[in-house]
Protein backbone atom coordinates (compact mmCIF):
# COMPACT_ATOMS: atom_id res chain seq x y z
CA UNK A 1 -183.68 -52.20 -74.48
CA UNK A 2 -185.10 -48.46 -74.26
CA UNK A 3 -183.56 -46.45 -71.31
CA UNK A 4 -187.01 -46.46 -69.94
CA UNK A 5 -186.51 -49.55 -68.43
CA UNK A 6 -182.86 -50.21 -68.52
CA UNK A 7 -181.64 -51.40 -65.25
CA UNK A 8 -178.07 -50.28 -66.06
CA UNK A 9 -179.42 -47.01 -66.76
CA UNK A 10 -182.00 -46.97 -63.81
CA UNK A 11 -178.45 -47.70 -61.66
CA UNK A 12 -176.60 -44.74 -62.71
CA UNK A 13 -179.62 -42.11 -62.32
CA UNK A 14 -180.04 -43.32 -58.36
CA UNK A 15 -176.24 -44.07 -58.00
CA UNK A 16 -175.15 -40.84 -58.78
CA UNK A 17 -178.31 -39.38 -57.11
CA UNK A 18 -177.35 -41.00 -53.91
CA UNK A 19 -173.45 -40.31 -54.08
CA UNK A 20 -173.87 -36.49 -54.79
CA UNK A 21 -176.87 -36.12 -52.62
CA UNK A 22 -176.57 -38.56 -50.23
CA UNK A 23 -180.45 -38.90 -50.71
CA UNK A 24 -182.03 -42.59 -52.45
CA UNK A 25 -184.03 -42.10 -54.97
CA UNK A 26 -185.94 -45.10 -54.56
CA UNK A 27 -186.47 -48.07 -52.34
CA UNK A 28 -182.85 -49.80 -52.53
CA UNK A 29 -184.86 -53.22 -52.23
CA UNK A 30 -186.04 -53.15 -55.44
CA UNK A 31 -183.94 -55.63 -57.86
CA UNK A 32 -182.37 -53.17 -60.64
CA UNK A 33 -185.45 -54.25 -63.38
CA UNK A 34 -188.03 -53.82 -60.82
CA UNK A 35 -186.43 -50.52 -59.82
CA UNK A 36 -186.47 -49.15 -63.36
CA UNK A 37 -189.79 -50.33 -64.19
CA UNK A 38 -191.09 -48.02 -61.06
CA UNK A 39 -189.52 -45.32 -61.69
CA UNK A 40 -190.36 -45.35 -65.44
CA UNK A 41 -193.81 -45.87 -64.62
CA UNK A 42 -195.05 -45.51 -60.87
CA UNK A 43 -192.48 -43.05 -59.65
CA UNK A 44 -195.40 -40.14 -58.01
CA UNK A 45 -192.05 -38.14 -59.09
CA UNK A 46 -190.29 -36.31 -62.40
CA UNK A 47 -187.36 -37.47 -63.40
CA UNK A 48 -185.50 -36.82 -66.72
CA UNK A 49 -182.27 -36.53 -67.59
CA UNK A 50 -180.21 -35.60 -71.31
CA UNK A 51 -176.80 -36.42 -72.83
CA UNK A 52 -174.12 -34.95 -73.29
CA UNK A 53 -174.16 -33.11 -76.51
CA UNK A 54 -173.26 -29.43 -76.89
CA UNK A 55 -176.93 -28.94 -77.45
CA UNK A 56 -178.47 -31.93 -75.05
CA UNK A 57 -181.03 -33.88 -75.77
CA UNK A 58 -183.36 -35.69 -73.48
CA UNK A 59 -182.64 -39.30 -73.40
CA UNK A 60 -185.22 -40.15 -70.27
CA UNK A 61 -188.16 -38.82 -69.64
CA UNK A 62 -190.32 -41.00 -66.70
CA UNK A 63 -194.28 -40.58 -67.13
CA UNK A 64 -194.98 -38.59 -64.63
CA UNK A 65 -192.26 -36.27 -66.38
CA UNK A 66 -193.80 -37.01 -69.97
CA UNK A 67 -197.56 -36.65 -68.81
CA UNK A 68 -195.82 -33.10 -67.22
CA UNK A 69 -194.79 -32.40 -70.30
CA UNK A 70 -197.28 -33.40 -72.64
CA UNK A 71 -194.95 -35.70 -74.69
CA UNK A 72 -194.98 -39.29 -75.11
CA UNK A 73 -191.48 -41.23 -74.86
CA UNK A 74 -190.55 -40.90 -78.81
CA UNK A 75 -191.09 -37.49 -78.72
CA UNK A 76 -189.37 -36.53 -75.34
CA UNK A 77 -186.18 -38.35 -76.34
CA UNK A 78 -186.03 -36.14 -79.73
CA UNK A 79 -186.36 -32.44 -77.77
CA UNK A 80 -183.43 -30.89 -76.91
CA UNK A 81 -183.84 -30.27 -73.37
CA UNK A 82 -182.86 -26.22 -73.99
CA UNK A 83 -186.53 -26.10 -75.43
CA UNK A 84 -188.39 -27.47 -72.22
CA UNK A 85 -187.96 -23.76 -71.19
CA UNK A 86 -189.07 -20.81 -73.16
CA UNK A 87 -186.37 -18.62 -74.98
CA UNK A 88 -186.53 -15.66 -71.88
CA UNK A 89 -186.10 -18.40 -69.45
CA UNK A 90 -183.22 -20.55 -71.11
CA UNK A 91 -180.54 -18.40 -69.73
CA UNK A 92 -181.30 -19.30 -66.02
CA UNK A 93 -181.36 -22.67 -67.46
CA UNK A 94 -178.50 -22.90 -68.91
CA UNK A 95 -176.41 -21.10 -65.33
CA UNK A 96 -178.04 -23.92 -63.30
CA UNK A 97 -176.81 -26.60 -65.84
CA UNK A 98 -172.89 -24.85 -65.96
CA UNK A 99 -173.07 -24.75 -61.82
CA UNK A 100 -174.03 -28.56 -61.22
CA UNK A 101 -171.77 -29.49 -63.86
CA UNK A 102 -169.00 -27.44 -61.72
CA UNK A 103 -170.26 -28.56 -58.38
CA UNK A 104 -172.24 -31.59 -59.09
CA UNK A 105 -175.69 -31.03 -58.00
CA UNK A 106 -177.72 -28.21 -57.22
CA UNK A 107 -180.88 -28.27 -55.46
CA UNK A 108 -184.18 -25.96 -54.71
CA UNK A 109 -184.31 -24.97 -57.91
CA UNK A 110 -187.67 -23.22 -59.39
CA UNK A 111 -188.00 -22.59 -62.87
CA UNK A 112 -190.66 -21.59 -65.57
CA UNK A 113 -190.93 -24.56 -68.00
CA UNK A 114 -193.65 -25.03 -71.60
CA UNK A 115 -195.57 -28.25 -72.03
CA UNK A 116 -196.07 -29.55 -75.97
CA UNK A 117 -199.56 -27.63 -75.71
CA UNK A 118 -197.72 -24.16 -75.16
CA UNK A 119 -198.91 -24.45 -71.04
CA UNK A 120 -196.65 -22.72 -69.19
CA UNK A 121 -196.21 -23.90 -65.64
CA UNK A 122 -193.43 -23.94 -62.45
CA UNK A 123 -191.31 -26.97 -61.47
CA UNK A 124 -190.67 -26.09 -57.51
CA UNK A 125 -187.62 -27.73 -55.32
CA UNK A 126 -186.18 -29.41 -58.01
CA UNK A 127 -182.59 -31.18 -57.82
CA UNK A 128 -180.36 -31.38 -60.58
CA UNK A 129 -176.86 -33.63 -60.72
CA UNK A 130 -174.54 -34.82 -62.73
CA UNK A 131 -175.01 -38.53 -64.14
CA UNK A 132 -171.17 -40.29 -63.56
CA UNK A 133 -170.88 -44.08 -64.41
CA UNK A 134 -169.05 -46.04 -62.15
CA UNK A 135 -165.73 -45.17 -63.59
CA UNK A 136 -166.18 -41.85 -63.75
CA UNK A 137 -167.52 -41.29 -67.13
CA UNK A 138 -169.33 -38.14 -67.24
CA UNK A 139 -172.40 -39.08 -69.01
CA UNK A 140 -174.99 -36.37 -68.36
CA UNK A 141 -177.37 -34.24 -66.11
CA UNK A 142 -180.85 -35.74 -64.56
CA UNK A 143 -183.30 -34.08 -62.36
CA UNK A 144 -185.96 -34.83 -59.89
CA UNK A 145 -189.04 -32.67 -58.81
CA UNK A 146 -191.80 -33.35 -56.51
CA UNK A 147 -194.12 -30.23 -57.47
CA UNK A 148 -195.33 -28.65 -60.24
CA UNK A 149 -197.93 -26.04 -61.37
CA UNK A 150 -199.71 -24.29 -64.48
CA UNK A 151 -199.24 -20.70 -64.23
């Protein structure tokens, strides 16, 4: 099953959401498929999140993230997530990603991102955190944002 709508995977996006942030990401009603079915497809949120590589590489994109983007799922989950920000801009990045893997989360964040079409445009009050399994397992980063806009 794709990640898209994997309800193991679905659990340890909101899990470790909710245990760093203390904030659900979705209704907690929602059986685990139905919950990764809406935020896959009807979240009115971003979400994506990347492994843990040395260069990371998205591994969930939801739609309102890939229609954000400009990508479709095949071609989200082959970017490295470095190149969702232009070159200038990658440094700021790459401090955010260092501090929430050091602290956890980080939130408020605003940063200059580049849809597939070259469109440049903001992602505002956005909250990044670190994806831990159950056991522990570190097993990546994720983030949320609510706002976005073309520059």
């Amino acid at each position: 099953m794709p990640l898209s709508h994997d309800p193991d995977f679905c659990t340890l996006l909101t899990a470790s959401h909710l245990r760093l942030t203390g904030i659900a990401l979705l209704e907690p009603a929602l059986t685990p498929a139905d919950a990764a079915r809406w935020l896959y497809e009807d979240a009115p949120f971003c979400v994506v999140a990347h492994n843990t590589d040395a260069d990371p590489r998205f591994i969930y994109a939801n739609r309102a993230a890939q229609r954000c983007f400009e990508y479709t799922w095949e071609e989200m989950t082959q970017l490295r997530s470095r190149l969702s920000a232009e070159h200038p801009n990658r440094d700021e990045r790459e401090n955010l990603l260092k501090a929430v893997r050091e602290k956890g989360y980080a939130s408020g964040y605003r940063g200059l991102r580049i849809a597939k079409s070259g469109r440049r445009f903001w992602i505002e009050n956005v909250t990044v955190w670190n994806l831990v399994d159950g056991k522990g397992v570190y097993r990546g980063q994720a983030a949320t944002y609510r706002q976005w806009q073309d520059v």
